[in-house]
C-alpha atoms as a PDB file:
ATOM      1  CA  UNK A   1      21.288 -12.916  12.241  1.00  0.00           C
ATOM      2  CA  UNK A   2      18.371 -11.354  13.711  1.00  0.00           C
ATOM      3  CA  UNK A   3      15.557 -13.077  15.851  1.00  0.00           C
ATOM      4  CA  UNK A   4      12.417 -14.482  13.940  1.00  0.00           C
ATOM      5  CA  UNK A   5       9.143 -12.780  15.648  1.00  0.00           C
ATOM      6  CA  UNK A   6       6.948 -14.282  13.082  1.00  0.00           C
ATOM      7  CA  UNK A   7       6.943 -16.478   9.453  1.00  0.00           C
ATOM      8  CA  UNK A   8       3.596 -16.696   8.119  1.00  0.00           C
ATOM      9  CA  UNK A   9       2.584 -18.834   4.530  1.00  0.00           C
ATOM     10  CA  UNK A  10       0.615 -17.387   1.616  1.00  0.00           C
ATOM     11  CA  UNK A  11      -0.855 -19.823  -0.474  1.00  0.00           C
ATOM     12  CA  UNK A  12      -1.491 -18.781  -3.960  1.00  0.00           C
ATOM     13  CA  UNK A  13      -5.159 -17.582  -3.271  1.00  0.00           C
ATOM     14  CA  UNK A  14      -4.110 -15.179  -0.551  1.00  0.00           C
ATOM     15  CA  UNK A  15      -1.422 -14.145  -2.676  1.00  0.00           C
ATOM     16  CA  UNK A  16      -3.616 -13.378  -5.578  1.00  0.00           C
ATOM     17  CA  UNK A  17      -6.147 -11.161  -2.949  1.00  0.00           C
ATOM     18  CA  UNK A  18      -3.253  -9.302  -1.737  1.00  0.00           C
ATOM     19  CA  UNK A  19      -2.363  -8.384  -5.402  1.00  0.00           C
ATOM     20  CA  UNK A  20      -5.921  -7.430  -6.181  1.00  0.00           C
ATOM     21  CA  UNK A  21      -6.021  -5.192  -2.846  1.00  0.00           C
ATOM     22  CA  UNK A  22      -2.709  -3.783  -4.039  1.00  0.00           C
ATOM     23  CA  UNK A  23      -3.454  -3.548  -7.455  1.00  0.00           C
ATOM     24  CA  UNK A  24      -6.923  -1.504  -6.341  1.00  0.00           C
ATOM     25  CA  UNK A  25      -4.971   0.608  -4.012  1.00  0.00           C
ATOM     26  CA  UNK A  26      -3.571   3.805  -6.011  1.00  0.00           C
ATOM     27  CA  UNK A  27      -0.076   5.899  -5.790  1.00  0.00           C
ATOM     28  CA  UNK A  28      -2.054   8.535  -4.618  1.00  0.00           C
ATOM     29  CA  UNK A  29      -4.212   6.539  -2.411  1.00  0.00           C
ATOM     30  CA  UNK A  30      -1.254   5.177  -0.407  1.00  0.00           C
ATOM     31  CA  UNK A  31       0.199   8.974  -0.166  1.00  0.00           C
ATOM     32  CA  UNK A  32      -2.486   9.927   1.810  1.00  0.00           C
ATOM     33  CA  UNK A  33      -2.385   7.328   4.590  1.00  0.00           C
ATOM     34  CA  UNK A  34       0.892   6.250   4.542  1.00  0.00           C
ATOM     35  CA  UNK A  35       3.082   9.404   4.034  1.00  0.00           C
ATOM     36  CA  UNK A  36       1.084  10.940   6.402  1.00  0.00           C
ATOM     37  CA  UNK A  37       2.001   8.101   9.141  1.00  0.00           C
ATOM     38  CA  UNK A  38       5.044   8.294   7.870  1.00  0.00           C
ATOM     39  CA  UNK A  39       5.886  12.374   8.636  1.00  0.00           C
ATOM     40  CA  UNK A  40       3.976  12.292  11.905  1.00  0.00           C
ATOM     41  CA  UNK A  41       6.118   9.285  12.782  1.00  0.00           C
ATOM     42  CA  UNK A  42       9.498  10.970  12.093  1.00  0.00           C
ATOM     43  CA  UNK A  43       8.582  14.369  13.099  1.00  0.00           C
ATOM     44  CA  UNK A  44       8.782  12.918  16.262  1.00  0.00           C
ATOM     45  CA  UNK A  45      11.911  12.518  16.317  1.00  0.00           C
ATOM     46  CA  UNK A  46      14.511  15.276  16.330  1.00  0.00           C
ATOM     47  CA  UNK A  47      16.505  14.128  14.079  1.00  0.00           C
ATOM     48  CA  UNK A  48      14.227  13.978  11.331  1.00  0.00           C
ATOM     49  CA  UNK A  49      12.258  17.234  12.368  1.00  0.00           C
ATOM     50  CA  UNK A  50      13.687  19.051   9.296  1.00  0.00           C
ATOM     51  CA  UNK A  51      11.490  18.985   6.458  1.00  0.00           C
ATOM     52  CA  UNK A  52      13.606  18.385   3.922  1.00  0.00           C
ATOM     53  CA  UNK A  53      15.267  15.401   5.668  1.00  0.00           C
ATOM     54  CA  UNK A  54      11.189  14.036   5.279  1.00  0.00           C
ATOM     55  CA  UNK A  55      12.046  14.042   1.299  1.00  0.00           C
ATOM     56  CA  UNK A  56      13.828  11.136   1.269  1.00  0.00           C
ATOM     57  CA  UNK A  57      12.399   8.358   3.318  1.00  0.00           C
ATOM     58  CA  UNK A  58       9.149   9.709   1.700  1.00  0.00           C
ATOM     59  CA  UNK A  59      10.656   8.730  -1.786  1.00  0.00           C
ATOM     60  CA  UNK A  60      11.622   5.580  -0.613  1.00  0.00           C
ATOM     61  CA  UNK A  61       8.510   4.139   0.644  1.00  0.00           C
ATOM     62  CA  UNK A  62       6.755   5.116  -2.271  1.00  0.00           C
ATOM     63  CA  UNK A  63       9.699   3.079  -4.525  1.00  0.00           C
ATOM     64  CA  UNK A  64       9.041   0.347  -2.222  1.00  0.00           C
ATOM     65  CA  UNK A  65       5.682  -0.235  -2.204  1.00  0.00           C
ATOM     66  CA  UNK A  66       5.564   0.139  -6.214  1.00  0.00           C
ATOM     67  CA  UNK A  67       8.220  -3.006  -5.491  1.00  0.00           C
ATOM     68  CA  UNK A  68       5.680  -4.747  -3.448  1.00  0.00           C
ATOM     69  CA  UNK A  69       2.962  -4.252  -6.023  1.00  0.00           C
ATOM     70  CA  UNK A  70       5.571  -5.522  -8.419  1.00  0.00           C
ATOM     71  CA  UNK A  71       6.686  -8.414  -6.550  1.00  0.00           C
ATOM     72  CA  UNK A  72       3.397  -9.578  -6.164  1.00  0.00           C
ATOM     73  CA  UNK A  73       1.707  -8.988  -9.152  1.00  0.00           C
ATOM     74  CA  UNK A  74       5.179 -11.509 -10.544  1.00  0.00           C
ATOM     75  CA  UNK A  75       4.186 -14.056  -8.082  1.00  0.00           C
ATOM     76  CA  UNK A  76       0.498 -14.080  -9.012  1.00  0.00           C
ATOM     77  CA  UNK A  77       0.826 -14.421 -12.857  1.00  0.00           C
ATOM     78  CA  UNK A  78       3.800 -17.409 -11.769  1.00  0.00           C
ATOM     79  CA  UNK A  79       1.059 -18.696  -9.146  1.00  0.00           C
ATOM     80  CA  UNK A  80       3.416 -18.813  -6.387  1.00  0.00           C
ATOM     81  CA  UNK A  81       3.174 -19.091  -2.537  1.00  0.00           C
ATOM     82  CA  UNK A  82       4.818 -16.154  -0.380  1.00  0.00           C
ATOM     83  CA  UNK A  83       6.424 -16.541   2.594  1.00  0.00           C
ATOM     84  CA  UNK A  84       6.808 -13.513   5.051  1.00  0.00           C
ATOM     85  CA  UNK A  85       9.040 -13.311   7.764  1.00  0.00           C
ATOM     86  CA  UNK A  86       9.247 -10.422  10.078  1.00  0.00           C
ATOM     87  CA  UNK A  87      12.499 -10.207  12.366  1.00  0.00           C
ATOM     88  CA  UNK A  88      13.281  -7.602  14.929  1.00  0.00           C
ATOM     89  CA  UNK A  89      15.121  -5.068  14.263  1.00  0.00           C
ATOM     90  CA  UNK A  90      15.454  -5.363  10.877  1.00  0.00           C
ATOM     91  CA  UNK A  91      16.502  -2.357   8.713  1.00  0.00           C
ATOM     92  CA  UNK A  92      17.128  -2.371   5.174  1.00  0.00           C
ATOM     93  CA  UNK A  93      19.628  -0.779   2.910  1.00  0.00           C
ATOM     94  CA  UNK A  94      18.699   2.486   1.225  1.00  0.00           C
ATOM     95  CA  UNK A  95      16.243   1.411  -1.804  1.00  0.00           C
ATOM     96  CA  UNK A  96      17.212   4.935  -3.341  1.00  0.00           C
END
C-alpha cells in the first residue's frame, strides 16, 4: 500500500463543473500546455532526453485525459459524487 497524502469529496455539482471545464477544454488545447510540461519535464532527465522516447508518454497522457473526460462526463449523466485520492508515489501501469 502506499501512504494517503490527500482524499478530497466531489459532490455532484463540482463534479458536473469539472466536466463542463473538461468538456470546454479541447485535444488540442491540452497539447499545448500539457505536452509542453510534459517534454520540458522529461527532457530533464537523461533518460528520456531522446526524442523519440518523448513519443510515448506523450501518447499516453493524451489517452488518459480523453479517460478523464470520459470518466467524468459517465459520472455526471449518473449524477455521482467523486472521490480523489492522491498517494505518494504512485505510478500506474502503461495505459498504452
Amino acid at each position: 500500500l502506499h501512504p494517503i497524502n490527500t482524499v478530497h469529496y466531489n459532490p455532484v455539482v463540482h463534479v458536473v463543473e469539472i466536466h463542463q471545464a473538461l468538456e470546454a477544454t479541447s485535444l488540442e488545447q491540452f497539447k499545448k500546455y500539457a505536452l509542453n510540461d510534459l517534454t520540458q519535464h522529461l527532457a530533464v532527465s537523461k533518460s528520456m532526453a531522446d526524442t523519440q522516447k518523448l513519443d510515448y508518454p506523450q501518447a499516453e497522457l493524451l489517452l488518459e485525459f480523453q479517460q478523464l473526460k470520459s470518466f467524468y462526463q459517465d459520472a455526471t449523466r449518473q449524477n455521482m459524487a467523486v472521490i480523489s485520492v492522491v498517494a505518494a508515489n504512485l505510478i500506474a501501469e502503461k495505459v498504452i
